[in-house]
Protein backbone atom coordinates (compact mmCIF):
# COMPACT_ATOMS: atom_id res chain seq x y z
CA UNK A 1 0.00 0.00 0.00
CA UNK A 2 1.34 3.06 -1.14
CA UNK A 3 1.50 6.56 1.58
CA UNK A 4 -1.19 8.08 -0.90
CA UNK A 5 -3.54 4.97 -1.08
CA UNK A 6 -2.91 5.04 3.33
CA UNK A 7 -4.28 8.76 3.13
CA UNK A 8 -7.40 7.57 0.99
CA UNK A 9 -7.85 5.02 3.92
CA UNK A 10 -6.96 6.99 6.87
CA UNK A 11 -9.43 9.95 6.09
CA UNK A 12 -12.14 7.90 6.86
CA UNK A 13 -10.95 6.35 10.02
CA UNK A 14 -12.94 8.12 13.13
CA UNK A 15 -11.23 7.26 16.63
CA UNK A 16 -13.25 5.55 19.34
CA UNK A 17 -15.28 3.49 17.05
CA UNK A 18 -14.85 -0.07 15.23
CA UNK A 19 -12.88 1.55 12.15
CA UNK A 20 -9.65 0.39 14.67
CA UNK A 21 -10.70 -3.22 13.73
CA UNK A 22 -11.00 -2.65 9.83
CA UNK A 23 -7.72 -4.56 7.84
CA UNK A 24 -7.01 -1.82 5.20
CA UNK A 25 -6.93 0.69 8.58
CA UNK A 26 -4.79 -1.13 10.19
CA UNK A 27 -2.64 -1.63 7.38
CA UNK A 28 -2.68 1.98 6.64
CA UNK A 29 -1.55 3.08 10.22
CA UNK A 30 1.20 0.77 9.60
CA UNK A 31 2.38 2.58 6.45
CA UNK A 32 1.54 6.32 8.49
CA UNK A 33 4.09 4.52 11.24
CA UNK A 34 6.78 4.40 8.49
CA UNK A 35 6.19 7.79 6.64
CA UNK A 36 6.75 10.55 8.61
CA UNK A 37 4.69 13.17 6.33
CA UNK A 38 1.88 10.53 6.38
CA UNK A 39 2.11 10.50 10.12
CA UNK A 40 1.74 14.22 10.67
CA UNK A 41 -0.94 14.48 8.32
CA UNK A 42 -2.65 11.78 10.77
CA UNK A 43 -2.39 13.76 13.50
CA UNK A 44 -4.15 16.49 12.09
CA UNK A 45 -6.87 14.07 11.09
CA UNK A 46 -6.68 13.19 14.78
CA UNK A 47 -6.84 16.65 15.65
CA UNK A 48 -9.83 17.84 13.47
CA UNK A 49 -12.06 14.57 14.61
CA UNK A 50 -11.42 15.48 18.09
CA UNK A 51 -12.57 18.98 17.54
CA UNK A 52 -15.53 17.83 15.78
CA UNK A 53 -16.44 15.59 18.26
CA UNK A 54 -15.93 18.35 21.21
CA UNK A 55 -18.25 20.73 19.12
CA UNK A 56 -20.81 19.25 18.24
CA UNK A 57 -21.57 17.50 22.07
CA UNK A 58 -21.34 21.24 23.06
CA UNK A 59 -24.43 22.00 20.71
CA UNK A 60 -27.61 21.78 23.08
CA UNK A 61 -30.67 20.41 21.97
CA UNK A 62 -34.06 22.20 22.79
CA UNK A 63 -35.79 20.57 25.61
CA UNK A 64 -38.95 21.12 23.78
CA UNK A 65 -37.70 19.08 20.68
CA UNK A 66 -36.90 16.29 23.31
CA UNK A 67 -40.03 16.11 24.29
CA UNK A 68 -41.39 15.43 20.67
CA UNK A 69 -39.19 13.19 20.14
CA UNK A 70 -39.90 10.90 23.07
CA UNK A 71 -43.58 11.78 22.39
CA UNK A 72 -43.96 10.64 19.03
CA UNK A 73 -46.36 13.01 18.03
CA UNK A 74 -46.59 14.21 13.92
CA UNK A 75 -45.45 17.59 13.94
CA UNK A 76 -47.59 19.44 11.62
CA UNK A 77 -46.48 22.96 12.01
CA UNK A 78 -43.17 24.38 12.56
CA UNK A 79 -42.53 24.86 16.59
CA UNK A 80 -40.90 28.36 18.06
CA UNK A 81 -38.43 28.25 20.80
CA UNK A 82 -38.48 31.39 22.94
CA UNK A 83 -34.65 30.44 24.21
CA UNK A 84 -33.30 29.86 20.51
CA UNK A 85 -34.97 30.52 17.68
CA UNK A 86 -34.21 27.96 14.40
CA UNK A 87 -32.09 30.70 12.44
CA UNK A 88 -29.67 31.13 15.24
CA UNK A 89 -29.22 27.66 15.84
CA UNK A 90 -28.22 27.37 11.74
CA UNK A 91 -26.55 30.10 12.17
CA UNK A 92 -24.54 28.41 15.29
CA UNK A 93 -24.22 25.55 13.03
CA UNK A 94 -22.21 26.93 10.63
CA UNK A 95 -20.27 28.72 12.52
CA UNK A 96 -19.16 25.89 14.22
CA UNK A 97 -18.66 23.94 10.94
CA UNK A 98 -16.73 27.36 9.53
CA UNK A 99 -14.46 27.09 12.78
CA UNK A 100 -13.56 23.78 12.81
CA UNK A 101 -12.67 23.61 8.66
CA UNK A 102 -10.38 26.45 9.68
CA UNK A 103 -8.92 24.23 12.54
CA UNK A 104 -8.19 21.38 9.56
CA UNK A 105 -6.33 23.33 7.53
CA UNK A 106 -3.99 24.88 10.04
CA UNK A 107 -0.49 23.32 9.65
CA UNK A 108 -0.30 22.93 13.06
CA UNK A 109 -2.30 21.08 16.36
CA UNK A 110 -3.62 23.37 18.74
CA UNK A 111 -1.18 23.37 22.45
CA UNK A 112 -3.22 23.63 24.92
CA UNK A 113 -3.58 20.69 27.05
CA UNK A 114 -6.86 20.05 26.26
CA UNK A 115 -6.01 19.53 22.58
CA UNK A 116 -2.94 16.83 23.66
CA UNK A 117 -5.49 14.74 25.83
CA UNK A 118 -7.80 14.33 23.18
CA UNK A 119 -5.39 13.31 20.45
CA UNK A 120 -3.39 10.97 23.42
CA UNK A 121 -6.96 9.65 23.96
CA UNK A 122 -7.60 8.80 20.43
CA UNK A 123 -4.18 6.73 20.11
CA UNK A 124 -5.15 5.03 23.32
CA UNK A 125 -8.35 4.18 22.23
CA UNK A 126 -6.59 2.60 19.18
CA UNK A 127 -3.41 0.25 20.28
CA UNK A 128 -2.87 -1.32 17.13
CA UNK A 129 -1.88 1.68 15.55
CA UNK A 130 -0.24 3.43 18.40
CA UNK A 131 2.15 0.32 19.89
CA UNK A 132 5.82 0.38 18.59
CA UNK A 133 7.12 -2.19 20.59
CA UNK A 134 5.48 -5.53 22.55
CA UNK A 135 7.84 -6.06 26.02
CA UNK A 136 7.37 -6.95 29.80
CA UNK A 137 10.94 -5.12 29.59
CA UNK A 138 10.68 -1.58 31.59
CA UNK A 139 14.16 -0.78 31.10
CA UNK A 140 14.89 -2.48 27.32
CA UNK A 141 11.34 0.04 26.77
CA UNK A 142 12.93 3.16 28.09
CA UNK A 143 16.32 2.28 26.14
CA UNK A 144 14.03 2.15 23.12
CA UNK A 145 12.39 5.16 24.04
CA UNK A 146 15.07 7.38 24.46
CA UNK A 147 16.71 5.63 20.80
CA UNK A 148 13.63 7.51 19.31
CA UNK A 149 14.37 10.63 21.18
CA UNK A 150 11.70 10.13 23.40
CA UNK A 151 11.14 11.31 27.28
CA UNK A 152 12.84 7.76 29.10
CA UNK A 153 13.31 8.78 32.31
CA UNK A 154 9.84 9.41 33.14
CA UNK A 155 8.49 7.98 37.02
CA UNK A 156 6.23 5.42 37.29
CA UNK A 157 3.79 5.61 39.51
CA UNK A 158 3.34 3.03 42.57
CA UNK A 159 0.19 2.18 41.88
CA UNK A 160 0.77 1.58 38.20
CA UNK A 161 4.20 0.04 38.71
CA UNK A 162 1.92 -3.05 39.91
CA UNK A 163 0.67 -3.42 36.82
CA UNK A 164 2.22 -5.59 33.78
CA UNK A 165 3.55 -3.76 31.40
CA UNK A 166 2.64 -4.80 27.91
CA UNK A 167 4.96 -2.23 25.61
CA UNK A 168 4.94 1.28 24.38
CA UNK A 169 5.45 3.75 21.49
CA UNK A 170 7.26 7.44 20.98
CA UNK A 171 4.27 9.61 19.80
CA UNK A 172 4.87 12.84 18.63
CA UNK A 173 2.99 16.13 19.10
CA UNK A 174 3.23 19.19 17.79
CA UNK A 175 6.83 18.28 16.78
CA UNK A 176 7.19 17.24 20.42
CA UNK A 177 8.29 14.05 21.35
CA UNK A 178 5.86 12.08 23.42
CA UNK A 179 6.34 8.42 25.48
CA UNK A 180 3.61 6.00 25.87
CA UNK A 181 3.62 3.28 28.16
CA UNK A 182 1.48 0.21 28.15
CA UNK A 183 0.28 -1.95 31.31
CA UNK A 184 -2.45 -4.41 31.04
CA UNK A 185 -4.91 -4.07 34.25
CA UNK A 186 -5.42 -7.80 34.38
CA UNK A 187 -9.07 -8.13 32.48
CA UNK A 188 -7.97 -7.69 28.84
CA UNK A 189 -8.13 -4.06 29.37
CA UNK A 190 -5.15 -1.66 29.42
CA UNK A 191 -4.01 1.52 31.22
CA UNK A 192 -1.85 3.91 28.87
CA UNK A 193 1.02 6.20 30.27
CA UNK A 194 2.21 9.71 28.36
CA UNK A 195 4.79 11.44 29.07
CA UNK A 196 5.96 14.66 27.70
CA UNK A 197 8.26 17.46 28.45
CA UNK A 198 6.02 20.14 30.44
CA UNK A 199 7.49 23.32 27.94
CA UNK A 200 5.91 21.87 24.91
CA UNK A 201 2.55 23.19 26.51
CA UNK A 202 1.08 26.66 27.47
CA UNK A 203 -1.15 25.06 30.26
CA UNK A 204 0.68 22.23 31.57
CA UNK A 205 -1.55 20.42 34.92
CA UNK A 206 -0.02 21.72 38.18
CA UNK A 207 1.43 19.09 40.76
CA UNK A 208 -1.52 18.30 42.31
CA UNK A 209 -3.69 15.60 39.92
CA UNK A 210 -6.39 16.26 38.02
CA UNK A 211 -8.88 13.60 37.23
CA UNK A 212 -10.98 13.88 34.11
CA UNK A 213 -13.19 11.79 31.80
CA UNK A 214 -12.97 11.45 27.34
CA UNK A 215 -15.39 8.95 25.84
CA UNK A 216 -15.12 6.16 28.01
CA UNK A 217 -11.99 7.01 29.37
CA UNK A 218 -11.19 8.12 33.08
CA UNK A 219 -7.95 10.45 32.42
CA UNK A 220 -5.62 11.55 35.43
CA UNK A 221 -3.15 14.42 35.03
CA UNK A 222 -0.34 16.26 36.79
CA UNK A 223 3.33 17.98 36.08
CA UNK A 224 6.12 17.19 37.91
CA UNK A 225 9.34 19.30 37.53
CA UNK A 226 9.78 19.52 33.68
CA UNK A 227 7.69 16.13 32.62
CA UNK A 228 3.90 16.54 31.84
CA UNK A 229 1.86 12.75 32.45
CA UNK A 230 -1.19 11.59 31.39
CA UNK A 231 -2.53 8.65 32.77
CA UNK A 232 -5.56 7.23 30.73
CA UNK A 233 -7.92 3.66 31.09
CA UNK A 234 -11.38 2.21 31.33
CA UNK A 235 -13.34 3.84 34.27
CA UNK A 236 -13.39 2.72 38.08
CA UNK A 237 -14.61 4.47 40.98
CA UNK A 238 -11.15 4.53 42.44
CA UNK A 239 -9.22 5.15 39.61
CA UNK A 240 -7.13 7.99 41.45
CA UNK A 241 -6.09 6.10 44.45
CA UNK A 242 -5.45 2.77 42.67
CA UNK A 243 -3.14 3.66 40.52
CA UNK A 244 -1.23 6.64 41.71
């Protein structure tokens, strides 16, 4: 497969959803793995899906409208909304739409933090495309890391460091190298690692962790001295204290 036929492929690949288990997907990530042009233009795709996706859930829908739908009723005649009337909510709607075409063809991924959770998120949510290398291995991984120019000396936290780890990958964002680490929790499902260094970012996450939530994803973050983390995997009510 050629880097032009993997574009063809990739641009309809949406994160979070069962394109991850498609064949020609996975064998285009491969070829965005071994192109580096390819595999900046992926990260915009990245980019622009998670903006899309943020959008459009901040869009409300009408609480009258809701009530028709779960109704059922025919609706014969246009209804009014005295909080927002249909031309401002077209009007919203392209805006948004106008907003987030500009956002594709920027040359470059947003840098706030906000913008490198989602995009960490979406690799997470996709480990086929996103694991470089398959080890139990903690320091072969970091030695591989840091041969990719990648952050290796990260710290592990104690919770997580009872985990097995499973592998990794050296992400990049914004030109920025980032580290991913792999553990499996034990039920087929995985916990994913990033670390990056805190200056790529204009809000890094103080000290203190923050705990957070993307798609089905509980996300913990926090900055310590000049390394950024993101800790990301399936929900549990004590998330936080288990694994930091």
């Amino acid at each position: 497969m050629s880097p032009e036929q993997a574009r063809e492929i990739l641009l309809l690949y949406r994160p979070g959803t069962a394109d991850a288990e498609d064949p020609e997907i996975i064998e285009a990530m491969a070829v965005a793995r071994r192109d580096p042009d390819l595999a900046r233009w992926f990260e915009r795709h990245l980019a622009f899906q998670s903006a899309m996706r943020s959008g459009f859930r901040q869009i409300e829908v009408p609480d009258q409208f809701k009530l028709e739908l779960l109704a059922g009723r025919k609706i014969i005649r246009p209804v009014v909304w005295r909080q927002r009337p249909a031309w401002l909510a077209a009007a919203a709607a392209v805006v948004l739409v106008l907003g987030l075409a500009a956002l594709w063809l920027k040359p470059a991924v947003p840098d706030r933090f906000a913008n490198f959770q989602e995009m960490m998120v979406s690799k997470a949510e996709n480990v086929a495309y996103a694991m470089d290398w398959t080890t139990n291995d903690m320091r072969a991984l970091r030695q591989a890391l840091a041969g990719r120019g990648a952050p290796a000396d990260y710290e592990v936290p104690n919770g997580l460091a009872r985990l097995q780890l499973t592998g990794g990958a050296a992400l990049t964002w914004r030109a920025n190298p980032v580290s991913m680490v792999c553990f499996d929790r034990g039920d087929k499902q995985m916990v994913f690692l990033f670390v990056m260094k805190r200056a790529a970012l204009k809000d890094p996450p103080p000290a203190k962790p923050l705990i957070g939530r993307i798609d089905a994803l509980t996300t913990v973050s926090w900055t310590t001295g000049d390394r950024t983390y993101l800790l990301a995997g399936p929900q549990e009510a004590d998330f936080l204290q288990k694994y930091l």
